[in-house]
Protein backbone atom coordinates (compact mmCIF):
# COMPACT_ATOMS: atom_id res chain seq x y z
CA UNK A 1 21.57 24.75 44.58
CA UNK A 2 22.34 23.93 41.29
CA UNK A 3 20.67 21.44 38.03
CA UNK A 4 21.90 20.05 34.90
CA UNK A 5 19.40 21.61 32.77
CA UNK A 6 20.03 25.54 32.36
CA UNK A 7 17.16 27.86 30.81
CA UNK A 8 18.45 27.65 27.52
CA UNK A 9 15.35 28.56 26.25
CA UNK A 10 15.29 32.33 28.34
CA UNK A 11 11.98 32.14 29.49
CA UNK A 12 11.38 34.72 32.61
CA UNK A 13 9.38 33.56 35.18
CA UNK A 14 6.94 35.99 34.47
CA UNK A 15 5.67 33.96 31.26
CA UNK A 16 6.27 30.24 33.10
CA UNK A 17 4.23 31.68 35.94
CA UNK A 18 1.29 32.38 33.65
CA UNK A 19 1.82 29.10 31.80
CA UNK A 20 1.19 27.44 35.20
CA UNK A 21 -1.51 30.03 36.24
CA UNK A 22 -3.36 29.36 33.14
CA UNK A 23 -4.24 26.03 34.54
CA UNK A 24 -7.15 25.00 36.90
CA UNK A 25 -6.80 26.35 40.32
CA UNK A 26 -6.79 24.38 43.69
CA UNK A 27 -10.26 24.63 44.43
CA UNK A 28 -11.31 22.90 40.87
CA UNK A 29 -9.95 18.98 41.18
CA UNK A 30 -11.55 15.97 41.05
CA UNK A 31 -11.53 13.80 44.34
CA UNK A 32 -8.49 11.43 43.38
CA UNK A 33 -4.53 11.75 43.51
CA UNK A 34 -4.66 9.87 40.43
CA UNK A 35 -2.64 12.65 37.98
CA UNK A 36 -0.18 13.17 40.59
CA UNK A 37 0.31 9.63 41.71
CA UNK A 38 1.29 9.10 37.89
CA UNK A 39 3.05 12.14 37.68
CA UNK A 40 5.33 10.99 40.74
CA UNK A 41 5.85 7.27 38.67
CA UNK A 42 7.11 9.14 35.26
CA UNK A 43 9.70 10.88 37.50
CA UNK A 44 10.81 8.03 39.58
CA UNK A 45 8.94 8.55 42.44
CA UNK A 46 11.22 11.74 43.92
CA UNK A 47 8.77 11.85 46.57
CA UNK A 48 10.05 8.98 48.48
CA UNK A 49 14.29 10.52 48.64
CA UNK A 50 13.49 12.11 51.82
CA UNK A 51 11.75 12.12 55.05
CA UNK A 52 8.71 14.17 55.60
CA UNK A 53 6.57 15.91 57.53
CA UNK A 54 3.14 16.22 56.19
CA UNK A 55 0.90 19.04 57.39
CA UNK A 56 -2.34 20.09 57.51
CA UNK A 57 -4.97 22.28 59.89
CA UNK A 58 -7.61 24.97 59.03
CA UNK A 59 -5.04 27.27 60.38
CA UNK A 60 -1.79 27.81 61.52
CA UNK A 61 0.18 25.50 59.01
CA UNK A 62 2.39 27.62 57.61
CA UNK A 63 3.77 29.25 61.00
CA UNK A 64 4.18 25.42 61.85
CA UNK A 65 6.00 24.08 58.62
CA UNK A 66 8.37 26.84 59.36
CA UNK A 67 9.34 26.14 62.67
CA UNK A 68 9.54 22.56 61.62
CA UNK A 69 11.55 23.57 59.07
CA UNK A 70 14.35 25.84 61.47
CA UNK A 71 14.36 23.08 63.67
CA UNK A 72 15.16 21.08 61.30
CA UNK A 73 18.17 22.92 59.82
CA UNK A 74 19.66 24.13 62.34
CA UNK A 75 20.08 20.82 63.35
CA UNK A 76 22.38 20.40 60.30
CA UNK A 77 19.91 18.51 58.33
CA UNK A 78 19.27 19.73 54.42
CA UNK A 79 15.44 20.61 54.15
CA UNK A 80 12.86 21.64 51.69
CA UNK A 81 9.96 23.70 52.40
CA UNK A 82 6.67 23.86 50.69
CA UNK A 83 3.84 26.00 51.31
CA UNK A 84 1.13 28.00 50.05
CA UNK A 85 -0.39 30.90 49.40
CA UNK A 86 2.63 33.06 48.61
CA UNK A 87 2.50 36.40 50.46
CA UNK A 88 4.65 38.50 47.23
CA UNK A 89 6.41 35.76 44.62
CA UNK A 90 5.48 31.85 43.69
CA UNK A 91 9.07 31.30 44.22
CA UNK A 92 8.49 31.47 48.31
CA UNK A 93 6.43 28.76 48.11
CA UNK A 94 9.87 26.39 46.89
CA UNK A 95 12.61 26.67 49.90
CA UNK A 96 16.08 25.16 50.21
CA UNK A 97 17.56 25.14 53.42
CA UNK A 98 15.22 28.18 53.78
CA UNK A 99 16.30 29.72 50.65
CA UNK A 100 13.30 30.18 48.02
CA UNK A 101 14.41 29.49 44.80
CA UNK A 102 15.42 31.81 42.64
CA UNK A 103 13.66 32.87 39.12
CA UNK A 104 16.00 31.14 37.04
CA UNK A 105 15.90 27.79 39.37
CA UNK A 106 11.83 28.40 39.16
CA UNK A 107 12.34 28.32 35.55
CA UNK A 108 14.88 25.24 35.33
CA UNK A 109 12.87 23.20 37.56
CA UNK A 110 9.83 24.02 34.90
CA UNK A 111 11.86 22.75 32.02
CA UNK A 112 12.99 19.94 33.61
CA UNK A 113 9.18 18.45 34.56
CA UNK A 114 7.08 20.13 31.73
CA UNK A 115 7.66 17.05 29.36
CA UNK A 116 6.65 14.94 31.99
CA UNK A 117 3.86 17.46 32.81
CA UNK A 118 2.35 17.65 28.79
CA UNK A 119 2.72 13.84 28.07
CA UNK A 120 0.74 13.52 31.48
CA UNK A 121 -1.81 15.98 30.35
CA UNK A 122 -2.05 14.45 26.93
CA UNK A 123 -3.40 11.08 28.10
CA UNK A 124 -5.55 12.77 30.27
CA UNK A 125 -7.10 14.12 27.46
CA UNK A 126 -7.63 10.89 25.67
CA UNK A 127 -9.91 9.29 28.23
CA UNK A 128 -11.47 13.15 28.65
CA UNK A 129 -9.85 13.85 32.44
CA UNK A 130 -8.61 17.41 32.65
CA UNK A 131 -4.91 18.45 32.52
CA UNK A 132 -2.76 18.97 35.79
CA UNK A 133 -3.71 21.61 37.97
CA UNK A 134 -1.64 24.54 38.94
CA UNK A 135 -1.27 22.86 42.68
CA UNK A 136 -0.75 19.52 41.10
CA UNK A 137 1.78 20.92 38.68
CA UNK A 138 3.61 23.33 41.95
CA UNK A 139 4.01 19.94 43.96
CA UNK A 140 5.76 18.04 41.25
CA UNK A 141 8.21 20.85 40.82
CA UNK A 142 8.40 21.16 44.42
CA UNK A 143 9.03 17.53 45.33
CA UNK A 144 11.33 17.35 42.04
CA UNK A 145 13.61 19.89 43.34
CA UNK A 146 14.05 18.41 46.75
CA UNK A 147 14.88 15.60 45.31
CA UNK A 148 16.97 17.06 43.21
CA UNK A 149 18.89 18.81 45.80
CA UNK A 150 18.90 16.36 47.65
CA UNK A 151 17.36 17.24 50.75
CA UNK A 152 17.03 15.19 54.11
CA UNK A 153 13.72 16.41 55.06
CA UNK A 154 11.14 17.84 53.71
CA UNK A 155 8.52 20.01 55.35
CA UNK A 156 5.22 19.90 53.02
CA UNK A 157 1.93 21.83 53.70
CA UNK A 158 -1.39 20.63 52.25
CA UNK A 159 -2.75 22.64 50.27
CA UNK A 160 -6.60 22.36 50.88
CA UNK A 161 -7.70 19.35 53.22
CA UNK A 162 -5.93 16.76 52.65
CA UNK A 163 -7.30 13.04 51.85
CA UNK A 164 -7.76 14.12 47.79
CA UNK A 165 -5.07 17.24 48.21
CA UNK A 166 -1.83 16.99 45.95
CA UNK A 167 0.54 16.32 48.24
CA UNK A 168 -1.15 13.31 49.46
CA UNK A 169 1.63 11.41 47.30
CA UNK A 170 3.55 11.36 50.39
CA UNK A 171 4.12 8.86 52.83
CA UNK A 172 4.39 10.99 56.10
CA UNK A 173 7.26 10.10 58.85
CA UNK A 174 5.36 12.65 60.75
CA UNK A 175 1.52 13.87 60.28
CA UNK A 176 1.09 17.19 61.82
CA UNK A 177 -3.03 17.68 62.15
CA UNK A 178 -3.87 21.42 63.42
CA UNK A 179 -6.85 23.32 64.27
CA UNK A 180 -9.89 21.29 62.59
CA UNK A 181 -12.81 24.35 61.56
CA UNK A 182 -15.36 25.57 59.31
CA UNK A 183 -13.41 26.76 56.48
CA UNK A 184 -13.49 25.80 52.56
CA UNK A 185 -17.18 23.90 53.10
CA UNK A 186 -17.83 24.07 49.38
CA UNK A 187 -14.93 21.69 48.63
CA UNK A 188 -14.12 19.61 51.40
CA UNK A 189 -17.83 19.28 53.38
CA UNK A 190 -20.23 21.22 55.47
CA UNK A 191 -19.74 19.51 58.75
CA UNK A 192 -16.71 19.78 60.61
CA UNK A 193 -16.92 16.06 61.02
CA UNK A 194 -16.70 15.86 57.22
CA UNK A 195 -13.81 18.63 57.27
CA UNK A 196 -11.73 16.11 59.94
CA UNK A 197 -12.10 13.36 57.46
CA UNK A 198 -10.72 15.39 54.90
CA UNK A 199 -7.60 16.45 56.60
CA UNK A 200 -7.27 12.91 58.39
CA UNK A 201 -6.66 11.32 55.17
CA UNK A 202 -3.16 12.39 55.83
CA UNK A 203 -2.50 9.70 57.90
CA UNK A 204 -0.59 6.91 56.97
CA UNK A 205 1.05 3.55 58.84
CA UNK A 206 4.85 4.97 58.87
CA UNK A 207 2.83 8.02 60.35
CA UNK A 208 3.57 9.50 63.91
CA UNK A 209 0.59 11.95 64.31
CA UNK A 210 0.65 15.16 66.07
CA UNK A 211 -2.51 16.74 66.80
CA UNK A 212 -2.79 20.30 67.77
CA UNK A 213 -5.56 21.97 69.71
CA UNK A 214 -9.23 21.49 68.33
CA UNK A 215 -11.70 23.70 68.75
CA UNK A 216 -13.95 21.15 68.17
CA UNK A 217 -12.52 18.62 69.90
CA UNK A 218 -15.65 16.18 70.46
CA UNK A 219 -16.24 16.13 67.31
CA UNK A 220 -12.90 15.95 65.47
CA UNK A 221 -10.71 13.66 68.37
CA UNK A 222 -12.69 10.62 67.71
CA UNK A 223 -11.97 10.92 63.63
CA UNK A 224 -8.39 11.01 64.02
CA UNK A 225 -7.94 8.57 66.92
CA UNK A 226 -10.02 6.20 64.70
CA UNK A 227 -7.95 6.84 61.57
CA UNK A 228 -4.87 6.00 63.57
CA UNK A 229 -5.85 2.76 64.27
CA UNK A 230 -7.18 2.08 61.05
CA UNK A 231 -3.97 3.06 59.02
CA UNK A 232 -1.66 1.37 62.21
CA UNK A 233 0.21 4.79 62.48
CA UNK A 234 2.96 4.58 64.36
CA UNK A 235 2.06 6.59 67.24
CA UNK A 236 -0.36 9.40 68.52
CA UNK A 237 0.65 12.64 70.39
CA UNK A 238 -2.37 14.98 71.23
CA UNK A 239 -1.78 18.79 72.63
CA UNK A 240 -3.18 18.67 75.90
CA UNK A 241 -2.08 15.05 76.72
CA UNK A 242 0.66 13.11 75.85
CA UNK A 243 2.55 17.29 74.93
CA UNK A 244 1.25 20.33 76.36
CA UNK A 245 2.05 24.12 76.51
CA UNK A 246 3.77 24.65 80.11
CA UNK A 247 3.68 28.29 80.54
CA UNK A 248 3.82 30.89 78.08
CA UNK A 249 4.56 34.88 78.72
CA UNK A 250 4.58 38.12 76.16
CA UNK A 251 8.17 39.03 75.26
CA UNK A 252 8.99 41.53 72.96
CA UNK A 253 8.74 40.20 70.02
CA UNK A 254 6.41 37.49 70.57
CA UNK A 255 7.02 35.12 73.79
CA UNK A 256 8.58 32.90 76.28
CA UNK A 257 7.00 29.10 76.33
CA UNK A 258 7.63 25.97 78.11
CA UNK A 259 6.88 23.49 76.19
CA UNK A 260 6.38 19.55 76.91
CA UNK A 261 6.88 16.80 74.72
CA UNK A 262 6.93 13.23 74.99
CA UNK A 263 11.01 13.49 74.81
CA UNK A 264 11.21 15.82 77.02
CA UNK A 265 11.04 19.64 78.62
CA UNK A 266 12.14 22.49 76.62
CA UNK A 267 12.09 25.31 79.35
CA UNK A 268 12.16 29.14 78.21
CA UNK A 269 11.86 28.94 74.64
CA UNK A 270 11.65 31.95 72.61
CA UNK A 271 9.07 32.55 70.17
CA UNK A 272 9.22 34.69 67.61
CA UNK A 273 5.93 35.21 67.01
CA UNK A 274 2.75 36.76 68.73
CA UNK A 275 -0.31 34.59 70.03
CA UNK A 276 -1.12 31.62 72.35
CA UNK A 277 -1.72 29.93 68.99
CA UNK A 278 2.19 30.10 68.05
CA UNK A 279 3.12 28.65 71.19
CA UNK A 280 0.86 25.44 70.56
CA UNK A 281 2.18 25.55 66.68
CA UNK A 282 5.87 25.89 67.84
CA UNK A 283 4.59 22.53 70.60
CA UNK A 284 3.49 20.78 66.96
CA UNK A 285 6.73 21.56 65.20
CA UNK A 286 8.90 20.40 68.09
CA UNK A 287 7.39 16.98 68.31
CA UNK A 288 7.45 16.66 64.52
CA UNK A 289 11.37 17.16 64.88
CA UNK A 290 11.82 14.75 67.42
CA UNK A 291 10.66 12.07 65.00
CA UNK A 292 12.46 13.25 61.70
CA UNK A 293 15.85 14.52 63.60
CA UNK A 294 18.17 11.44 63.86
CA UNK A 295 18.16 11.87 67.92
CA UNK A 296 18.03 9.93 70.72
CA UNK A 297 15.69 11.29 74.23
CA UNK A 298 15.25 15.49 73.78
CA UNK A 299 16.35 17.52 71.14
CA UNK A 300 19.20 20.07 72.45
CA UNK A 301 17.46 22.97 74.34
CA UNK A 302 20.03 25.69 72.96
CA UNK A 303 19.42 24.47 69.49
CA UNK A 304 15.57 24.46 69.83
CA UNK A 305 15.95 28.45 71.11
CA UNK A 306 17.78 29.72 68.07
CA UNK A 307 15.77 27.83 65.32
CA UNK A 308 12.37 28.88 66.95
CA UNK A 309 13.25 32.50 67.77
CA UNK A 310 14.74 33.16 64.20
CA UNK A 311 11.18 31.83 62.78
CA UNK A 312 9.60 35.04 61.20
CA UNK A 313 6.53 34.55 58.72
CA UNK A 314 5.50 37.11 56.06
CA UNK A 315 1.52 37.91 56.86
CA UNK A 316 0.97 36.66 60.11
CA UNK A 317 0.74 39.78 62.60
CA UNK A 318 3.63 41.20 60.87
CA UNK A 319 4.60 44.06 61.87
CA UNK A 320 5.69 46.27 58.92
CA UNK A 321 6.28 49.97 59.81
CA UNK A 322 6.51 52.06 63.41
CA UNK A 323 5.54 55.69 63.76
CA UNK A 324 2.39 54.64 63.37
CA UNK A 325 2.27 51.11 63.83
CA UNK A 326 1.30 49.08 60.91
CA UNK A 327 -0.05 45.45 61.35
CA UNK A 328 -0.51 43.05 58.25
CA UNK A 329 -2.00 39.69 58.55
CA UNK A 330 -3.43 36.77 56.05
CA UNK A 331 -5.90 35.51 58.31
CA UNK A 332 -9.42 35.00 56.15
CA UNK A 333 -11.64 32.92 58.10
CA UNK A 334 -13.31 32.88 61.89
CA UNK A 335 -10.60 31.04 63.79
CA UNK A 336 -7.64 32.91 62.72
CA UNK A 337 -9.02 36.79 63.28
CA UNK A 338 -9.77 35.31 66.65
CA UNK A 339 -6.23 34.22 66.88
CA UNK A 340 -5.31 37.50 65.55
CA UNK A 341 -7.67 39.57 67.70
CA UNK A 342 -6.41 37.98 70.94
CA UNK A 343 -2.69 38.46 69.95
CA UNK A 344 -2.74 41.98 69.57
CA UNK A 345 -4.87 42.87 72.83
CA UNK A 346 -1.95 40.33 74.56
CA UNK A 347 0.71 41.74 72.75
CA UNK A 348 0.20 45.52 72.01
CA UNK A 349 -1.51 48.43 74.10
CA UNK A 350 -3.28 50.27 71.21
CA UNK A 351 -5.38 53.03 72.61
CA UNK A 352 -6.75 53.13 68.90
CA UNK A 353 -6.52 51.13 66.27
CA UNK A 354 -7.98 51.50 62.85
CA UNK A 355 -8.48 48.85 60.43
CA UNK A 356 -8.17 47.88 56.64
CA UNK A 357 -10.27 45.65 55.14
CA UNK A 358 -10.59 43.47 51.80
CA UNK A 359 -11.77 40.10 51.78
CA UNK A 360 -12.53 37.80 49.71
CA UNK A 361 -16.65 37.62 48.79
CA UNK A 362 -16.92 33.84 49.63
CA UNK A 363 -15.63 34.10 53.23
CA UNK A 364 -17.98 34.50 56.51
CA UNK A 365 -17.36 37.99 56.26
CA UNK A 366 -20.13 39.20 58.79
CA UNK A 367 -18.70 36.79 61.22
CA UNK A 368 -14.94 37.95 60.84
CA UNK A 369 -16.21 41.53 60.86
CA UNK A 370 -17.94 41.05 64.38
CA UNK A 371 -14.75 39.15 65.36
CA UNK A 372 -12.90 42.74 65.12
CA UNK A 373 -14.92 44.89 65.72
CA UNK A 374 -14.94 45.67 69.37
CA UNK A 375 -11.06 46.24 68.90
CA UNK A 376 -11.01 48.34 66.17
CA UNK A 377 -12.46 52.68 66.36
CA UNK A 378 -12.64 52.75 62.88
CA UNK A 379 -12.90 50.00 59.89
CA UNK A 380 -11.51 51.19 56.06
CA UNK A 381 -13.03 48.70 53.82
CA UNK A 382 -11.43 48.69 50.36
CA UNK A 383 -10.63 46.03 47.48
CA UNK A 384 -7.27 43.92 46.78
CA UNK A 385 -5.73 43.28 44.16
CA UNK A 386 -7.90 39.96 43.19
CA UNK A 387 -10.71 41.26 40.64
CA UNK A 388 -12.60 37.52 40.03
CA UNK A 389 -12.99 37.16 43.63
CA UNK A 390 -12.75 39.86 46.01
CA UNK A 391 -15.65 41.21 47.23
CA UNK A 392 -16.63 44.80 46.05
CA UNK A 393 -15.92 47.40 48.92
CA UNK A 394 -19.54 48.99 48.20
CA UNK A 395 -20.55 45.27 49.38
CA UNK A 396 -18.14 45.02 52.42
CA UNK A 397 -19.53 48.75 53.28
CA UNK A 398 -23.08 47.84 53.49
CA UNK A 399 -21.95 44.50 55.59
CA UNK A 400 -19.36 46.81 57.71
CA UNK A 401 -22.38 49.53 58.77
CA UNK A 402 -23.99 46.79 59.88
CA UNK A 403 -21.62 45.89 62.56
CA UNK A 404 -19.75 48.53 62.96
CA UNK A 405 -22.79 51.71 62.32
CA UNK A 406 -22.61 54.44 59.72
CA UNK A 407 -20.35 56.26 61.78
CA UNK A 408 -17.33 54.21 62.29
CA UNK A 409 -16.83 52.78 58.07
CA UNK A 410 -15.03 54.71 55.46
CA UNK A 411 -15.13 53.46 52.06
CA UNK A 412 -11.92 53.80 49.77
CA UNK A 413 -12.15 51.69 47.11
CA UNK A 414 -8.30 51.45 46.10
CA UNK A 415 -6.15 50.17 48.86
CA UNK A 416 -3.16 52.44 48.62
CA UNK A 417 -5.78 55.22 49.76
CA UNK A 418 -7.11 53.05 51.90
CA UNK A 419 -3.59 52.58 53.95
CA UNK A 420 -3.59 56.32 53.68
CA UNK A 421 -6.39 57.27 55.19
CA UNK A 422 -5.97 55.29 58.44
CA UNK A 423 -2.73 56.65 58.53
CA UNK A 424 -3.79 59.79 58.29
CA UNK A 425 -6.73 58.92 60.97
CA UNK A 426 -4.65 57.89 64.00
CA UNK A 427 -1.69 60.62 63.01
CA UNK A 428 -3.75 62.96 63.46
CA UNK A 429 -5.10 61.29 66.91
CA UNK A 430 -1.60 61.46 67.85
CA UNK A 431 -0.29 64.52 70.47
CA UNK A 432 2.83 63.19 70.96
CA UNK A 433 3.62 62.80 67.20
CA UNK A 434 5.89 59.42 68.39
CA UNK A 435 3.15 57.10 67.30
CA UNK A 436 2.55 55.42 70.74
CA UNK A 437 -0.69 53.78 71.14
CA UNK A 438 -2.05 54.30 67.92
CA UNK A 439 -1.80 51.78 64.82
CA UNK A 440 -2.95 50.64 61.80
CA UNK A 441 -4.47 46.57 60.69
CA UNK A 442 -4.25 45.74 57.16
CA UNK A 443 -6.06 42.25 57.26
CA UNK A 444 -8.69 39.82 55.50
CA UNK A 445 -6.97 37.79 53.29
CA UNK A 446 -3.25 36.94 52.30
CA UNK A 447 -3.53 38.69 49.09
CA UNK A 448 -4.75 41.54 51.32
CA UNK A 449 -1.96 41.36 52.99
CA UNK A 450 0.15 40.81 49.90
CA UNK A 451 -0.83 43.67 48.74
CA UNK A 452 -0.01 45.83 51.33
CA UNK A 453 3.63 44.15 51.91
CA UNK A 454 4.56 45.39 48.67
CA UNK A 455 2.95 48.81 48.91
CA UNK A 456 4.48 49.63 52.14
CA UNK A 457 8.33 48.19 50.93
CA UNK A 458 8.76 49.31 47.58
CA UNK A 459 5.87 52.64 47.39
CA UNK A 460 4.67 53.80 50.65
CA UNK A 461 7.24 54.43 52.77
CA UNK A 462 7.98 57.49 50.11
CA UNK A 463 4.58 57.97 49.23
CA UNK A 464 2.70 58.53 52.43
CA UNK A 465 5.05 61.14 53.25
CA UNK A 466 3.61 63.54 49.88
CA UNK A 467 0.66 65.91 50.20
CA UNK A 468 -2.70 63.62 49.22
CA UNK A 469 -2.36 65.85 45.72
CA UNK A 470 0.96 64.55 44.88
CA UNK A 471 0.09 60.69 45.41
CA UNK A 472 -0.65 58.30 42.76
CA UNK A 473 -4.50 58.06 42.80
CA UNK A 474 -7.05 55.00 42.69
CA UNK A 475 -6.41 53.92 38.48
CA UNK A 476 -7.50 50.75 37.53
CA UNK A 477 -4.96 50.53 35.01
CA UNK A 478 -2.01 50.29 37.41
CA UNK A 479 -0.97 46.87 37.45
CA UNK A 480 -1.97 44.04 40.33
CA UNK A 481 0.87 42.29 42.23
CA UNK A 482 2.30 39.21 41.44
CA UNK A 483 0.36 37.28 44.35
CA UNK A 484 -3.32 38.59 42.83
CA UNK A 485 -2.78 37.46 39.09
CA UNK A 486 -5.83 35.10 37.50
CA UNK A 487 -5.45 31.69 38.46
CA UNK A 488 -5.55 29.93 41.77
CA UNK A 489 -7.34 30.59 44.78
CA UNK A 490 -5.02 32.71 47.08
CA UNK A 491 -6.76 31.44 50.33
CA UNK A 492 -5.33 27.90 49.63
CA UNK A 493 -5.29 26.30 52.99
């Protein structure tokens, strides 16, 4: 991937990354697309050079976008990717043909939109409207580059809800609606009818929607079948009806699925990932591609096996270490430890597994706590690396006695001891010394998980190994991973 414009000015990403962070987060817009609807005119409208699927979900919508996305290429097509939160590095959020950018293409892409971005904010100013968010101004460099590129498709993930969300700019060729929950109520409503509005507004008349499973389907069904009249989408495929999930069955690694669409009947089709809930996502991302793939009837069974069972996503029951066992996953809100919880009794025969948890304070946290509790012997609650918002681990304690009793909760208030410690806990519960049957869950929020990603890579795998004396100890001075740096809110979507 290349551009005109090099960084002749030899800024690092490190300093454009806190120019953009400086900026309003997500969670603090004002209900209109206005900014980035003008935003999209200055540049030419880059946003309408490609086809696009357009998704959005409580859950699950970055393990979709992907599989769109594989599908996708591997079908020869040139694609973008955009999602959020990143997991490590803003840059994952920007993909090429599954590539993330770069630092320096980060940083060129900046330069090339920042004019636009300041003039923008400047008449804001004048009739007192605040400047571009950091979402706003990530999707203008997002859908700038794949223009840029050019890409054929582009695989975008809303970033909260959806009618007033940033990437509402786009004109859909295929609407992909998941799981419809309680989640974000202080921004997009406090009913889930409400919520389905929100992420309805997606829909639009080039639109073919694709609605995964609801867990509240009474309620949500009726919002979207009504919105797809009103808008005249172009069609209407509902999990369940007119595409279902066959058959599914553990494999190592994740699982086997049949899957139905209305093209046809993809038979034995690996999944990379754990969970009943990837096998209706990888149903979602398989009907998306049959209406952005320039195809006639079914897509080609061996092609549809290799793009879905090379799909791997960062902080989704990702398993990052053996001997013990160390699961890290993102998921922050009711339906996803659910999710979680049922993949790993499906997928893995722990005979004990410890947990570690930070969330963040404005999350059902009682509620995800009793969600894992009767899997878990012991629960670590600690802190991430998110100061403004996580909540204190003396606070998740008191919650975590609660649910789990006195007995069962260790405190450790810096996470790298935190890690240790249930390490140490089922190593020592292991006879064998083979790590069989025991593990370890890192889990309750993607900067959580974030967190521990990088600890485990670039520290741990070294440092768990010392003597407790020997290990870097709990100082706040150490710096906080990229992910966890002031700004936006790292449980966007």
């Amino acid at each position: 991937m290349s551009f005109e414009h090099p960084n002749s000015e030899g800024r690092t990403l490190d300093e454009v990354y806190r120019t953009i962070m400086g900026r309003a987060p997500e969670h603090d817009f004002d209900p209109k697309i206005d900014r980035m609807a003008t935003i999209m005119d200055m540049l030419g409208n880059p946003q309408q050079s490609f086809r696009v699927v357009h998704i959005t979900g409580t859950n699950g919508k970055g393990s979709t976008a992907r599989m769109v996305e594989s599908i996708c290429r591997h079908y020869g097509l040139r694609t973008g990717l955009y999602t959020s939160p990143h997991v490590e590095k803003v840059t994952e959020r920007i993909r090429i043909d599954g590539q993330q950018l770069s630092d320096d293409e980060f940083v060129d892409i900046w330069d090339q939109v920042k004019d636009f971005i300041d003039l923008l904010d400047a008449k804001s100013a004048e009739v007192g409207d605040p400047k571009m968010s950091f979402f706003e101004v990530l999707t203008t460099m997002a859908f700038w580059a794949f223009a840029d590129a050019p890409v054929d498709v582009a695989v975008v993930e809303v970033g909260m809800g959806g009618l007033w969300d940033a990437t509402n700019v786009l004109d859909g060729d295929a609407s992909i609606i998941g799981p419809v929950d309680m989640d974000h109520m202080q921004w997009l409503g406090d009913t889930v009818e409400q919520i389905a509005e929100q992420k309805a507004g997606i829909i639009k008349s080039n639109s073919t929607v694709i609605v995964g499973p609801q867990p509240h389907a009474e309620a949500v069904l009726p919002i979207i079948e009504r919105t797809v009249r009103e808008k005249h989408a172009q069609g209407l495929i509902r999990d369940g009806e007119e595409m279902e999930v066959v058959s599914r069955q553990p494999a190592v690694g994740g699982q086997i699925a049949t899957l139905r669409t209305p093209n046809g009947l993809y038979e034995d089709v690996p999944i990379s990932m754990f969970g009943e809930h990837q096998a209706h996502n990888a149903l979602s991302a398989l009907a998306a591609a049959e209406v952005v793939v320039p195809v006639n009837g079914p897509l080609d069974g061996d092609v549809v096996a290799e793009s879905l069972s090379s799909v791997k996503v960062p902080g989704r029951i990702e398993v990052v270490r053996t001997s013990p066992t160390i699961i890290v996953d993102g998921g922050h809100n009711l339906n996803a430890v659910t999710a979680l919880r049922d993949a790993i009794e499906e997928n893995f025969d722990f005979q004990q597994l410890v947990g570690v948890v930070s969330m963040m304070k404005d999350k059902d946290v009682e509620e995800v706590l009793g969600v894992l509790e009767p899997m878990l012997e012991t629960i670590v609650v600690t802190e991430n690396s998110w100061k403004n918002r996580v909540m204190p681990a003396e606070e998740l304690e008191r919650i975590a006695v609660d649910v789990f009793g006195e007995d069962r909760v260790i405190r450790r208030d810096y996470l790298p001891d935190a890690i240790q410690t249930a390490v140490d806990l089922v190593d020592s519960a292991d006879d064998t010394g083979v790590g069989y049957g025991h593990g370890v869950l890192v889990c309750g929020s993607f900067v959580t998980a974030g967190d521990a990603r990088m600890l485990l890579k670039e520290q741990m795998n070294e440092d768990l190994r010392k003597p407790k004396s020997e290990r870097v100890q709990d100082d706040p001075s150490r710096s906080a991973p990229d992910c966890a740096s002031e700004g936006p809110d790292p449980e966007e979507g």
